[in-house]
Protein backbone atom coordinates (compact mmCIF):
# COMPACT_ATOMS: atom_id res chain seq x y z
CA UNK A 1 9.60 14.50 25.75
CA UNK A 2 8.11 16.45 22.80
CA UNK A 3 8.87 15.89 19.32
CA UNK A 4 10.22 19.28 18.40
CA UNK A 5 13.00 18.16 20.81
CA UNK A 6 13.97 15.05 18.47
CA UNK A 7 17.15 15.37 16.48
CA UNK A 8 16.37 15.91 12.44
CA UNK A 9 15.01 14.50 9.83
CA UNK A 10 13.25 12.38 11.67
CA UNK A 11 9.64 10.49 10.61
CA UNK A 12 6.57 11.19 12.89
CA UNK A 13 3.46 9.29 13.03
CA UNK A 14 0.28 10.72 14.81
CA UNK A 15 -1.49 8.26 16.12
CA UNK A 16 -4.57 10.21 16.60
CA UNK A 17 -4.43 10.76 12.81
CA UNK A 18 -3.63 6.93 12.19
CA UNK A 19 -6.72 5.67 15.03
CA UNK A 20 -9.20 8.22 13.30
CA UNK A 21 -8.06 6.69 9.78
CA UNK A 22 -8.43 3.08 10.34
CA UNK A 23 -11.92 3.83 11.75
CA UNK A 24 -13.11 5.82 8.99
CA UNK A 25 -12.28 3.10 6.46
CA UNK A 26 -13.06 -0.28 8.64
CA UNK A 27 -16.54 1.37 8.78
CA UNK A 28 -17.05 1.76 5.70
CA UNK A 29 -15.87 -2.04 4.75
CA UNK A 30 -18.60 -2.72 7.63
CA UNK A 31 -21.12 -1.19 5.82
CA UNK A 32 -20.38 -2.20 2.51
CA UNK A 33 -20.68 -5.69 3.79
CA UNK A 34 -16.82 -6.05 1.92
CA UNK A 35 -14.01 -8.07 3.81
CA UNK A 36 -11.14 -5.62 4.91
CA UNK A 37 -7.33 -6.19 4.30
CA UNK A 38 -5.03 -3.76 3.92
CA UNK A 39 -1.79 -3.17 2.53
CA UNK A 40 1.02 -3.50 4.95
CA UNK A 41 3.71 -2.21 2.77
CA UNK A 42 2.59 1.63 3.32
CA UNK A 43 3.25 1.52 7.20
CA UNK A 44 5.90 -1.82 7.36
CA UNK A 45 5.29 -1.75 11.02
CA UNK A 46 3.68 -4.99 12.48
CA UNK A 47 2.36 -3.03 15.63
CA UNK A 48 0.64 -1.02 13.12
CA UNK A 49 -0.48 -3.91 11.19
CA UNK A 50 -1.98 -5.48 14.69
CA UNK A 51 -4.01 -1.57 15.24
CA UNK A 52 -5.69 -2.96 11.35
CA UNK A 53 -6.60 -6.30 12.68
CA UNK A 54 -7.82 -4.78 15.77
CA UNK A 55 -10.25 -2.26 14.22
CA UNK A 56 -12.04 -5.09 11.72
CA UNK A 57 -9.59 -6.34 9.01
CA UNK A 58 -9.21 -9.87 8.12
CA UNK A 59 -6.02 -9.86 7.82
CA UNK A 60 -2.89 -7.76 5.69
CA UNK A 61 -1.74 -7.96 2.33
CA UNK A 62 1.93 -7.55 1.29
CA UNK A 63 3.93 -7.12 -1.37
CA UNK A 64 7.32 -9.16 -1.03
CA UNK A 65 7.48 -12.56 0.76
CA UNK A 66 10.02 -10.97 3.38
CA UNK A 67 7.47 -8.65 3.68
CA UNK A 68 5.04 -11.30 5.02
CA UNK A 69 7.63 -13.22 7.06
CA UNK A 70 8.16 -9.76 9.27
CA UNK A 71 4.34 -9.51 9.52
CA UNK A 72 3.85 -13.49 10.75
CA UNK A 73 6.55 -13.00 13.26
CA UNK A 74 4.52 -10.02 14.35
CA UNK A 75 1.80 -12.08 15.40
CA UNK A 76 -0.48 -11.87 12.05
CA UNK A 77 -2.08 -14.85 11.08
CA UNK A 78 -3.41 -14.10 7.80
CA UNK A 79 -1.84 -12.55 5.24
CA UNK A 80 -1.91 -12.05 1.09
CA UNK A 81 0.71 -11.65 -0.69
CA UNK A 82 -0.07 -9.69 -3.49
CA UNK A 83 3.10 -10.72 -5.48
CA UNK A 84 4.10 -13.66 -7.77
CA UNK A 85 6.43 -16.14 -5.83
CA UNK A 86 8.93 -16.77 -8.68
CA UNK A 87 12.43 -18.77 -8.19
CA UNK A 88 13.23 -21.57 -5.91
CA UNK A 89 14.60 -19.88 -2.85
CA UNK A 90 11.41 -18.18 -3.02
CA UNK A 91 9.32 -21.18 -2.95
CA UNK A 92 11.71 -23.01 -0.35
CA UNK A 93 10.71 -19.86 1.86
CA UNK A 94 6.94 -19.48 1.29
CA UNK A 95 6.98 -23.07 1.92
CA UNK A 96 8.96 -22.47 5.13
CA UNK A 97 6.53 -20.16 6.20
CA UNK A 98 3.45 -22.18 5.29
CA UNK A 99 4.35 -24.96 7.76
CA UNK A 100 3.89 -22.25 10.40
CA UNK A 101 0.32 -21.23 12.19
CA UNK A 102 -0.71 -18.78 9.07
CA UNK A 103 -3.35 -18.41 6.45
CA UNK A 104 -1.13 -17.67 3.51
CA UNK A 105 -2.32 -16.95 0.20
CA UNK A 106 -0.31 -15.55 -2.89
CA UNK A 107 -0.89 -13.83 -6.80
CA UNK A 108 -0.76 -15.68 -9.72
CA UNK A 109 -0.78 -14.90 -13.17
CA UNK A 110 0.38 -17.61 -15.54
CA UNK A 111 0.19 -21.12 -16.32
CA UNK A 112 4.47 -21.16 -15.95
CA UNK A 113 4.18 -19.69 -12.14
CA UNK A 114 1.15 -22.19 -11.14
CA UNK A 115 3.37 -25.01 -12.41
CA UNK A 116 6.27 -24.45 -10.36
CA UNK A 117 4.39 -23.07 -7.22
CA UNK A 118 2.03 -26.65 -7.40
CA UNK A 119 5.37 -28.65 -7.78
CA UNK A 120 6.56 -27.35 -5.00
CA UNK A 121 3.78 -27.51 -2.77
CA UNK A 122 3.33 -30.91 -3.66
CA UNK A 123 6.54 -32.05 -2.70
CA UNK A 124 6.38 -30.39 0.31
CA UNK A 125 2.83 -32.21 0.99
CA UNK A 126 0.77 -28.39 1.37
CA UNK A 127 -2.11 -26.68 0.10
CA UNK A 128 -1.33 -23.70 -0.96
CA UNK A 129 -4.04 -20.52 -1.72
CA UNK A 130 -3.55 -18.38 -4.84
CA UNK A 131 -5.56 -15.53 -6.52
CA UNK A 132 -5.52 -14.87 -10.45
CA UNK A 133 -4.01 -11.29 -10.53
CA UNK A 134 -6.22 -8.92 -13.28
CA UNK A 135 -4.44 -6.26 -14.97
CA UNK A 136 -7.60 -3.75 -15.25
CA UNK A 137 -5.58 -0.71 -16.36
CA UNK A 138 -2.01 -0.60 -14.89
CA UNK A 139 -0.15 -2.18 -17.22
CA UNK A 140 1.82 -4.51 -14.78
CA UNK A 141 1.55 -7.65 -13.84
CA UNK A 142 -2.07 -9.37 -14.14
CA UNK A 143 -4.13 -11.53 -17.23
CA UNK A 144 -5.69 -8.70 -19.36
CA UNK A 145 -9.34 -8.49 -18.89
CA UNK A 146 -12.28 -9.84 -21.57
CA UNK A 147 -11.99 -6.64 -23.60
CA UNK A 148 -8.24 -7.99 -25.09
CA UNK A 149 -10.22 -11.55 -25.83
CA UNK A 150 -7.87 -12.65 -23.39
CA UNK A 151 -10.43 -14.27 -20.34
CA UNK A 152 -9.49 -17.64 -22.24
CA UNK A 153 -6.23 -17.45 -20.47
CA UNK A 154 -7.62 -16.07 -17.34
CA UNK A 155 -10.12 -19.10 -17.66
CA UNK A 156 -6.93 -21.65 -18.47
CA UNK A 157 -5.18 -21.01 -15.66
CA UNK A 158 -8.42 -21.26 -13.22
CA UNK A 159 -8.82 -24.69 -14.72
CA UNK A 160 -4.91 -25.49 -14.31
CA UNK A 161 -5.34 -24.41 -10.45
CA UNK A 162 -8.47 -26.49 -9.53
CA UNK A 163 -7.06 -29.63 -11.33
CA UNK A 164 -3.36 -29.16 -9.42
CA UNK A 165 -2.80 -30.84 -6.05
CA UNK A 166 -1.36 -28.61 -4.53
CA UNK A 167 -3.18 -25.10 -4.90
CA UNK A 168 -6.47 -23.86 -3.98
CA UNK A 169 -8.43 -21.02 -5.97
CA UNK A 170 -9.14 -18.39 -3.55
CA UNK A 171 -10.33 -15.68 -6.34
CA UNK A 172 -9.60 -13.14 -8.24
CA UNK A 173 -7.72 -9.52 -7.27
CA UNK A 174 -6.53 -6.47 -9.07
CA UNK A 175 -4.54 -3.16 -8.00
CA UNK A 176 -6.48 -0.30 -9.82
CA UNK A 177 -3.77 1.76 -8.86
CA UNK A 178 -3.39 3.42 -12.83
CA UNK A 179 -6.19 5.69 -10.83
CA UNK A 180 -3.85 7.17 -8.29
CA UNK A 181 -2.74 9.51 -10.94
CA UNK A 182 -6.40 10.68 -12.01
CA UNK A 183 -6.23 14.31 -10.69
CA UNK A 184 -10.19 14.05 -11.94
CA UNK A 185 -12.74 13.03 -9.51
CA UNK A 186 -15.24 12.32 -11.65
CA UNK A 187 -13.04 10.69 -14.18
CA UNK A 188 -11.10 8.47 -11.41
CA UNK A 189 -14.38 7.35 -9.70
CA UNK A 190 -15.99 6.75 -13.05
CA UNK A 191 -12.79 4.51 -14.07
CA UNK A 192 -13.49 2.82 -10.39
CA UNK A 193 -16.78 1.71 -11.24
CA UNK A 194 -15.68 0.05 -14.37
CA UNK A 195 -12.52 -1.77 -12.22
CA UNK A 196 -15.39 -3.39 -10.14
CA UNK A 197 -18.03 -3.66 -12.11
CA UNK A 198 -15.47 -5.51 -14.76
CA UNK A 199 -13.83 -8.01 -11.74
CA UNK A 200 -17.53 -9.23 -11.08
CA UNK A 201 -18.21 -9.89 -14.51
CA UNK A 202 -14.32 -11.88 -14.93
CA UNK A 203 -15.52 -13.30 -11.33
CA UNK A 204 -18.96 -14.72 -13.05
CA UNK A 205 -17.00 -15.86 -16.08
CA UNK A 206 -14.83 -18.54 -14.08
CA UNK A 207 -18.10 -19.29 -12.16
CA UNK A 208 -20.09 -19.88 -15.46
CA UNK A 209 -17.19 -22.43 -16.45
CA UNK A 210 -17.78 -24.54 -13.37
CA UNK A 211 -14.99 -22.96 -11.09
CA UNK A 212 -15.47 -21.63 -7.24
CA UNK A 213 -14.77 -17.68 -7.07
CA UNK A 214 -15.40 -16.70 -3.47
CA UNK A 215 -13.09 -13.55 -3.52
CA UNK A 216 -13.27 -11.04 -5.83
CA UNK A 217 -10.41 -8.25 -4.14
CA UNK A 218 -10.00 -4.43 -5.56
CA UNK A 219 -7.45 -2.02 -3.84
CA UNK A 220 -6.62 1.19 -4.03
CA UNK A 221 -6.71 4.07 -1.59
CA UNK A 222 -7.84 7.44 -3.77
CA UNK A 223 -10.82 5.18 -4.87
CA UNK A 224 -11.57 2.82 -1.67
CA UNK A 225 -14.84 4.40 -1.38
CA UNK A 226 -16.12 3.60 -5.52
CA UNK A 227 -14.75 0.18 -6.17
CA UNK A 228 -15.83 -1.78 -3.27
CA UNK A 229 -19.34 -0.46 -3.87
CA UNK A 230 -19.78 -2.43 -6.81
CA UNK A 231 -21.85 -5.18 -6.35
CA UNK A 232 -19.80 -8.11 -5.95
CA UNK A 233 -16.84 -7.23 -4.69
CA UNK A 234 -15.97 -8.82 -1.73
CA UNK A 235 -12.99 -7.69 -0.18
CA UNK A 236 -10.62 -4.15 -0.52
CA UNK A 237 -6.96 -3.83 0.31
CA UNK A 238 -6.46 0.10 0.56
CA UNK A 239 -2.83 0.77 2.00
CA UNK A 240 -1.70 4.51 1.92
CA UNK A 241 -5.58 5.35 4.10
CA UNK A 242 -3.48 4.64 7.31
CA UNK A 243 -1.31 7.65 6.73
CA UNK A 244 -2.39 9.13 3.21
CA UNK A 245 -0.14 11.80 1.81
CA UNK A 246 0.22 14.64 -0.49
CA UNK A 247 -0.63 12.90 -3.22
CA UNK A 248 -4.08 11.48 -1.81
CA UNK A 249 -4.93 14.69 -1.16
CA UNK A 250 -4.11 16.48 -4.44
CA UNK A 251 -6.40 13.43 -6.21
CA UNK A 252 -9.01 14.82 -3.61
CA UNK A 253 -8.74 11.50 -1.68
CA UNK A 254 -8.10 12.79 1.41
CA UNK A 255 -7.40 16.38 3.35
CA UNK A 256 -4.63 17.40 5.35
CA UNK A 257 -5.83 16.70 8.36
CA UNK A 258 -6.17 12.91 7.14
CA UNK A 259 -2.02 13.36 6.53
CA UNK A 260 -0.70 11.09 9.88
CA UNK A 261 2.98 10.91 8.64
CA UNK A 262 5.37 14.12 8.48
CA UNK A 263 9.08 14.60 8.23
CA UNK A 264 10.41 16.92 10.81
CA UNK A 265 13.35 18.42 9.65
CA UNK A 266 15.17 21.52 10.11
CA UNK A 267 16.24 24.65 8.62
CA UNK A 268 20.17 24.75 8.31
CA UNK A 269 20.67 27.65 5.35
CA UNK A 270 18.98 30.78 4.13
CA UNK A 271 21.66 31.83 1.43
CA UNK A 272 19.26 33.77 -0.26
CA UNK A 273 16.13 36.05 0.02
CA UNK A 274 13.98 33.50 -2.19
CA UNK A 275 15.91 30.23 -1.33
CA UNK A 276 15.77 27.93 2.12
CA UNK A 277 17.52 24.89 2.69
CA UNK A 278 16.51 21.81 5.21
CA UNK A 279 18.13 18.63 6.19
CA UNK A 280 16.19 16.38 4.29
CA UNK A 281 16.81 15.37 0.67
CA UNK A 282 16.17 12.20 -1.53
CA UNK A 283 17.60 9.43 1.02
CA UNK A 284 14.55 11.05 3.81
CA UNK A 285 11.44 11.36 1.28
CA UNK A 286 12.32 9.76 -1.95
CA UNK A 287 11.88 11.38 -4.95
CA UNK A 288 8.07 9.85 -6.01
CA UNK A 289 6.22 12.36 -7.17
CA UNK A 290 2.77 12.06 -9.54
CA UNK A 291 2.85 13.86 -12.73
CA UNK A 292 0.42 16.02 -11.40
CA UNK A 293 2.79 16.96 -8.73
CA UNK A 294 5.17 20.03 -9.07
CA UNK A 295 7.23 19.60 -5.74
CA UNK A 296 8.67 16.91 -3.55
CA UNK A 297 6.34 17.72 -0.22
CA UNK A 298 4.26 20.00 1.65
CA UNK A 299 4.97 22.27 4.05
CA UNK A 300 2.54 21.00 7.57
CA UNK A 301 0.52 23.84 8.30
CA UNK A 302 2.39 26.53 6.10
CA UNK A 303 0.65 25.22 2.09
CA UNK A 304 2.55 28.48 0.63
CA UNK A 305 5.53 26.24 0.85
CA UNK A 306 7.00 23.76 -0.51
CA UNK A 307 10.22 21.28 -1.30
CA UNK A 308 11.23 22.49 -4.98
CA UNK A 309 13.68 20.16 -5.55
CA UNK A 310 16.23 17.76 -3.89
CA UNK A 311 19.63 16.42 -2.93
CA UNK A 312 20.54 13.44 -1.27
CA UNK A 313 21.03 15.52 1.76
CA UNK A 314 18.76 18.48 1.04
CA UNK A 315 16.02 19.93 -0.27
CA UNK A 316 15.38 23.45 -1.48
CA UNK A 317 12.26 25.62 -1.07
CA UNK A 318 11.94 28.73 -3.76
CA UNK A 319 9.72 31.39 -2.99
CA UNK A 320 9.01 33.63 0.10
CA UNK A 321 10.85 31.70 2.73
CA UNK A 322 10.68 35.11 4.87
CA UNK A 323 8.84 33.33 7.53
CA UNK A 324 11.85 30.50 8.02
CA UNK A 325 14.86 31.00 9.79
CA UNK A 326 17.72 28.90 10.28
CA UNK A 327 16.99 26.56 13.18
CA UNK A 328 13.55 26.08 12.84
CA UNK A 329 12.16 22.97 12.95
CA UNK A 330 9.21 21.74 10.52
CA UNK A 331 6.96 19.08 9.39
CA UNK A 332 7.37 18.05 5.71
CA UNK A 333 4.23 15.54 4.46
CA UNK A 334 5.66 12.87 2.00
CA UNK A 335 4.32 12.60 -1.68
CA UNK A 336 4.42 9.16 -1.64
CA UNK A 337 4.11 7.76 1.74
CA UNK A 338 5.13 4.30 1.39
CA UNK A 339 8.09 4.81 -0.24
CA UNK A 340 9.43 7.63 2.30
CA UNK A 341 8.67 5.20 5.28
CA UNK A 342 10.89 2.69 3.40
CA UNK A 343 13.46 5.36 3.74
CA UNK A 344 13.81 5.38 7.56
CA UNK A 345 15.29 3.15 10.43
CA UNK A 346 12.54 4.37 12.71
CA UNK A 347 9.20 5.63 13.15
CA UNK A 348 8.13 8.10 16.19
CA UNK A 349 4.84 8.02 17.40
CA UNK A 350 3.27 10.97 19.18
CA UNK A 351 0.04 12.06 20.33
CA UNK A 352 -0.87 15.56 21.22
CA UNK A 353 2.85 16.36 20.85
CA UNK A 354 4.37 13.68 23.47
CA UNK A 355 6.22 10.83 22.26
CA UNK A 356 4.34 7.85 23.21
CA UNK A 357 6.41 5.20 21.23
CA UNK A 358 9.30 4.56 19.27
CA UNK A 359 8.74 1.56 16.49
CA UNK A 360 11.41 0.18 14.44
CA UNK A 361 10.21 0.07 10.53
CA UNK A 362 11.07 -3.87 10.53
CA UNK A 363 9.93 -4.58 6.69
CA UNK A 364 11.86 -2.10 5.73
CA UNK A 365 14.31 -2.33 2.48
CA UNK A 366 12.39 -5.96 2.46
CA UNK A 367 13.80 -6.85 -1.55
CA UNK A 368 12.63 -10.61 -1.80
């Protein structure tokens, strides 16, 4: 069967797109000598996460502890979660999951969160991995870095950890991901360098106090070819690369032809000479955008277009839509990737325009 055939909106994944992606960035990991583990919340697909694991990474990373349960019961055996496990149905569940054949390893970031995560573990008789999480620039979660005279605290809670009995220091991590948004090159690989070069230097700091550091982790697709070239980095977690997006490429990290995810949808209106209308609004792509960005996707193969704005149940392209008619079908590419997969039921795989497999997004709408 071919895709145009499919019933719309419907979310397509080339897998000669994806297989040419995950080699492009698992040899560059080789070469940098860096350990490999990407994101698995940009795909949510554990046959996807298996293709990772296959081509050289470690392991995945996710961000929500349901996240990492799909991903385990997909047959991955090491995974990050790159989250603070906070609450004690939480902790009853990463413990659950712990006593299960799995390298699992979570974020923390205060002295309050390693308290209650140790407790736990203890009780329960575990070990239990964690990485500090750095805040280098995004303003989220993470101990600020040396510039805010706050290492103390970063240096506090790596004592707090390696006196516990029940949790391991595995390193330190940050999401560099205020970058994303850098529409710069120079400026966003210039900010890069400083992301690594300043996680060594927090990396050497809990070193010089006495403490093991083995992993020093950066992540963050429009830069995954700057930060893990610093010197002491040791392992990257890009997780758009699989796919990448229209936002990856309007930062310059990636072209088109790097874009493996579209949104085939079709063209039900043409009420006026300037104004189109698909079936495909906010509940298909989402309604991410970067500030940069001035529409909600781009038009596969036609870059004249694009989706001005968006209802729930459609989206509206303004401008010379004299080469649409109503029926057509075509292939929308997502702003924000991640966040459109989370929007669908279903992926379809195709190759060369056949459908070779149908997945079911299983971490999908994963909230805890």
């Amino acid at each position: 069967m071919l895709y145009e055939q499919l019933d719309t909106p419907c979310l397509l994944i080339n897998l000669d797109i994806v297989e040419k992606n995950l080699r492009r960035v698992a040899d560059f990991a080789l070469e940098q000598g860096v350990a490999l583990r990407p994101h698995a919340k940009t795909h949510k697909i554990p046959a996807l996460a298996r293709m990772q694991i296959e081509s050289g990474a470690v392991g995945i990373c996710s961000a929500k502890l349901s996240e990492a349960e799909v991903m385990l019961n997909g047959g991955i055996k090491d995974i990050f979660i790159a989250n603070q496990i906070i609450g004690s149905k939480k902790l009853s569940k990463l413990i659950e999951l712990s006593r299960r054949p799995v390298r699992l390893s979570s974020a923390v970031d205060s002295l309050a969160g390693a308290a209650a995560l140790n407790h736990a573990m203890q009780q329960a008789e575990l070990w239990h991995d964690v990485l500090i999480e750095i805040d280098t620039g995004l303003n989220r979660c993470g101990l600020a870095d040396e510039t805010d005279r706050r290492c103390d605290e970063i240096l506090k809670l790596a004592a707090f950890i390696i006196s516990s009995n029940g949790l391991r220091l595995k390193g330190i991590y940050t999401h560099e991901g205020h970058i994303n948004s850098m529409i710069d090159r120079n400026r966003a690989e210039e900010n890069a360098l400083r992301v690594g070069q300043k996680m060594v230097q927090i990396a050497e700091s809990i070193r010089a106090a006495g403490f093991d550091c083995p992993t020093v982790s950066v992540g963050a697709t429009s830069v995954y070819r700057v930060t893990p070239t610093v010197p002491g980095v040791t392992e990257m977690r890009p997780g758009t690369y699989i796919f990448n997006d229209a936002g990856m490429v309007a930062v310059g990290a990636a072209d088109w032809n790097d874009c493996a995810v579209s949104i085939l949808c079709s063209v039900i209106s043409r009420p006026a000479a300037n104004r189109a209308v698909i079936d495909a609004g906010s509940k298909t792509f989402s309604s991410d955008k970067y500030p940069f960005q001035t529409s909600f996707g781009a038009f596969k193969y036609r870059p004249e277009l694009s989706v001005t704005w968006l209802n729930e149940e459609h989206g509206v392209i303004i401008g010379d839509v004299s080469c649409l008619k109503i029926g057509d079908k075509v292939e929308i590419l997502p702003n924000h990737v991640c966040s459109a997969v989370n929007m669908h039921d279903q992926a379809v795989a195709v190759r060369k325009g056949h459908i070779e497999a149908v997945w079911e997004i299983e971490a999908r709408g994963k909230l805890t």
